[in-house]
C-alpha atoms as a PDB file:
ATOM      1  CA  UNK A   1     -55.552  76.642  39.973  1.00  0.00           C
ATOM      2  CA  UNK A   2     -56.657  73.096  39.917  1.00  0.00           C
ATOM      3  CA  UNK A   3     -58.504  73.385  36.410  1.00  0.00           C
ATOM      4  CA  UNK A   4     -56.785  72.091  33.685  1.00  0.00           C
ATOM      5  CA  UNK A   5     -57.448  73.454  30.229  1.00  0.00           C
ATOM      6  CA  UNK A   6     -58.816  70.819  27.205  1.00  0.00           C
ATOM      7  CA  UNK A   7     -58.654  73.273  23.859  1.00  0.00           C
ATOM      8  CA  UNK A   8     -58.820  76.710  22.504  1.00  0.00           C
ATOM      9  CA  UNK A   9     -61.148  78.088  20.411  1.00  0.00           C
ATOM     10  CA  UNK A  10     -60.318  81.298  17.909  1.00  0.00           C
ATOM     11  CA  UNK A  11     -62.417  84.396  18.708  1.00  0.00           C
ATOM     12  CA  UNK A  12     -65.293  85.684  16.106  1.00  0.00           C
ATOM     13  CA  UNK A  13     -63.435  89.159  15.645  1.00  0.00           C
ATOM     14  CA  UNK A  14     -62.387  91.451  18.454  1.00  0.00           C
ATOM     15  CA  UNK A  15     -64.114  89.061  20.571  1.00  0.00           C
ATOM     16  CA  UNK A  16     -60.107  87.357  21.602  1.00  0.00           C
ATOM     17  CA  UNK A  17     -59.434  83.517  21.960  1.00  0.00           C
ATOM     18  CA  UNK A  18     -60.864  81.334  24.841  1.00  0.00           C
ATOM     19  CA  UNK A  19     -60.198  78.147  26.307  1.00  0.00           C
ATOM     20  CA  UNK A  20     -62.184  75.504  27.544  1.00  0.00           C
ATOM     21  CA  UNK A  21     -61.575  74.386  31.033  1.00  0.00           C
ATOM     22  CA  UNK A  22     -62.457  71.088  33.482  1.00  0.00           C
ATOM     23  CA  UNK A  23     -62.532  72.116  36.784  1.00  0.00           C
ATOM     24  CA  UNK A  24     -63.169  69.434  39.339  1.00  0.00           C
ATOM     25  CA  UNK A  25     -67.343  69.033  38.895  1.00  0.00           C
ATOM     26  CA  UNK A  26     -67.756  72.094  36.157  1.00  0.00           C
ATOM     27  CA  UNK A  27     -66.202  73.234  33.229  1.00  0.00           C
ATOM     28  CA  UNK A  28     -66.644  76.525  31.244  1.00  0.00           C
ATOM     29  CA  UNK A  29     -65.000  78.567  28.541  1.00  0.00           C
ATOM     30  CA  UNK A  30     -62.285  81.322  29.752  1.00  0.00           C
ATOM     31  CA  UNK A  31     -60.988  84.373  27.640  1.00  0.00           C
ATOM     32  CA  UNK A  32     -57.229  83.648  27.055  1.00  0.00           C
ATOM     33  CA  UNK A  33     -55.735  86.797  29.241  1.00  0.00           C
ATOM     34  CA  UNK A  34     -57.687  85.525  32.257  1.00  0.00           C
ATOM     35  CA  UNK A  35     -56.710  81.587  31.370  1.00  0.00           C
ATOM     36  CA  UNK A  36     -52.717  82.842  31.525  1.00  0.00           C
ATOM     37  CA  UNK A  37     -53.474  84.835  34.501  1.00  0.00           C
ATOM     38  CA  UNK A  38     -54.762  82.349  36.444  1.00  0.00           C
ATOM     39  CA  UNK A  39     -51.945  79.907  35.477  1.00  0.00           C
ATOM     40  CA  UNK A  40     -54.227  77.115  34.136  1.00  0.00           C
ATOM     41  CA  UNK A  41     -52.151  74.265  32.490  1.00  0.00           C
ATOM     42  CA  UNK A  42     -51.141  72.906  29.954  1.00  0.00           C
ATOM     43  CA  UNK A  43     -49.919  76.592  28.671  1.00  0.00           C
ATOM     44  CA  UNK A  44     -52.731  78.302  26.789  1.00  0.00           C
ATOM     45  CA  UNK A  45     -50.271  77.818  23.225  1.00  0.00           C
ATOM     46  CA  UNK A  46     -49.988  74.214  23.513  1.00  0.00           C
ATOM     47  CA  UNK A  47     -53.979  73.589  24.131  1.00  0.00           C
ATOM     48  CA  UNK A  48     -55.206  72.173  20.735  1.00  0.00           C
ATOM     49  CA  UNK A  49     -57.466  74.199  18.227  1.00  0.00           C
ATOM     50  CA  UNK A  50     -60.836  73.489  17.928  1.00  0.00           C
ATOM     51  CA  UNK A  51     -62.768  74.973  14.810  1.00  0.00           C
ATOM     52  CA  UNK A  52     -66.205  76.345  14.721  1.00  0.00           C
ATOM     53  CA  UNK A  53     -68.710  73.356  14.285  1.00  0.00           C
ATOM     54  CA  UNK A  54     -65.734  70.622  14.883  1.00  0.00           C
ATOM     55  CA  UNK A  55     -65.786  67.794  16.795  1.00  0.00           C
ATOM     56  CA  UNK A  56     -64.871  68.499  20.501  1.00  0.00           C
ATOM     57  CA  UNK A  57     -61.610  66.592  21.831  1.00  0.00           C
ATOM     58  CA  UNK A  58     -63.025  63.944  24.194  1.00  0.00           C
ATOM     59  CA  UNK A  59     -62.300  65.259  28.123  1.00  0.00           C
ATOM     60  CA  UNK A  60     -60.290  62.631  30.563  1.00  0.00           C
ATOM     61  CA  UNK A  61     -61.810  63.741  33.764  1.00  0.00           C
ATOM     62  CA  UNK A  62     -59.908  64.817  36.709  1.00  0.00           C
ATOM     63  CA  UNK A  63     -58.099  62.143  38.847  1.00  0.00           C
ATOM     64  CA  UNK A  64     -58.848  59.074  36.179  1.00  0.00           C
ATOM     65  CA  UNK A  65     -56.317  57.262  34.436  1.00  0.00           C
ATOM     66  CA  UNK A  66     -56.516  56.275  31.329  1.00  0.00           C
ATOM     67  CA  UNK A  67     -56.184  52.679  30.836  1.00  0.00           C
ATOM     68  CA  UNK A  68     -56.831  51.368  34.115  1.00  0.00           C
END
């Protein structure tokens, strides 16, 4: 897959985990089983938490370098 995943975010409930992914030109939310399935990196247990009403982690997007 060429998404890369940005953070999780705990489930309300039953509801399970999800991540939040940049693909290319979109980006959605992705339950965890289906984020693991599809092989997204970084590993879905070494995305960082985000909280309900939290700041987002600022996105890098694809193909940019930081500091250049």
């Amino acid at each position: 897959m060429d998404g890369t995943g940005q953070y999780r975010s705990r489930g309300a409930d039953a509801s399970g985990h999800t991540a939040f992914v940049n693909d290319r030109s979109i980006a959605f939310d992705i339950g965890e089983r289906l984020y693991r399935s599809r092989g997204y990196l970084p590993p879905f247990d070494e995305l960082p938490w985000v909280e309900p009403g939290e700041a987002r982690p600022a996105r890098v997007p694809t193909g940019i370098v930081k500091g250049r």
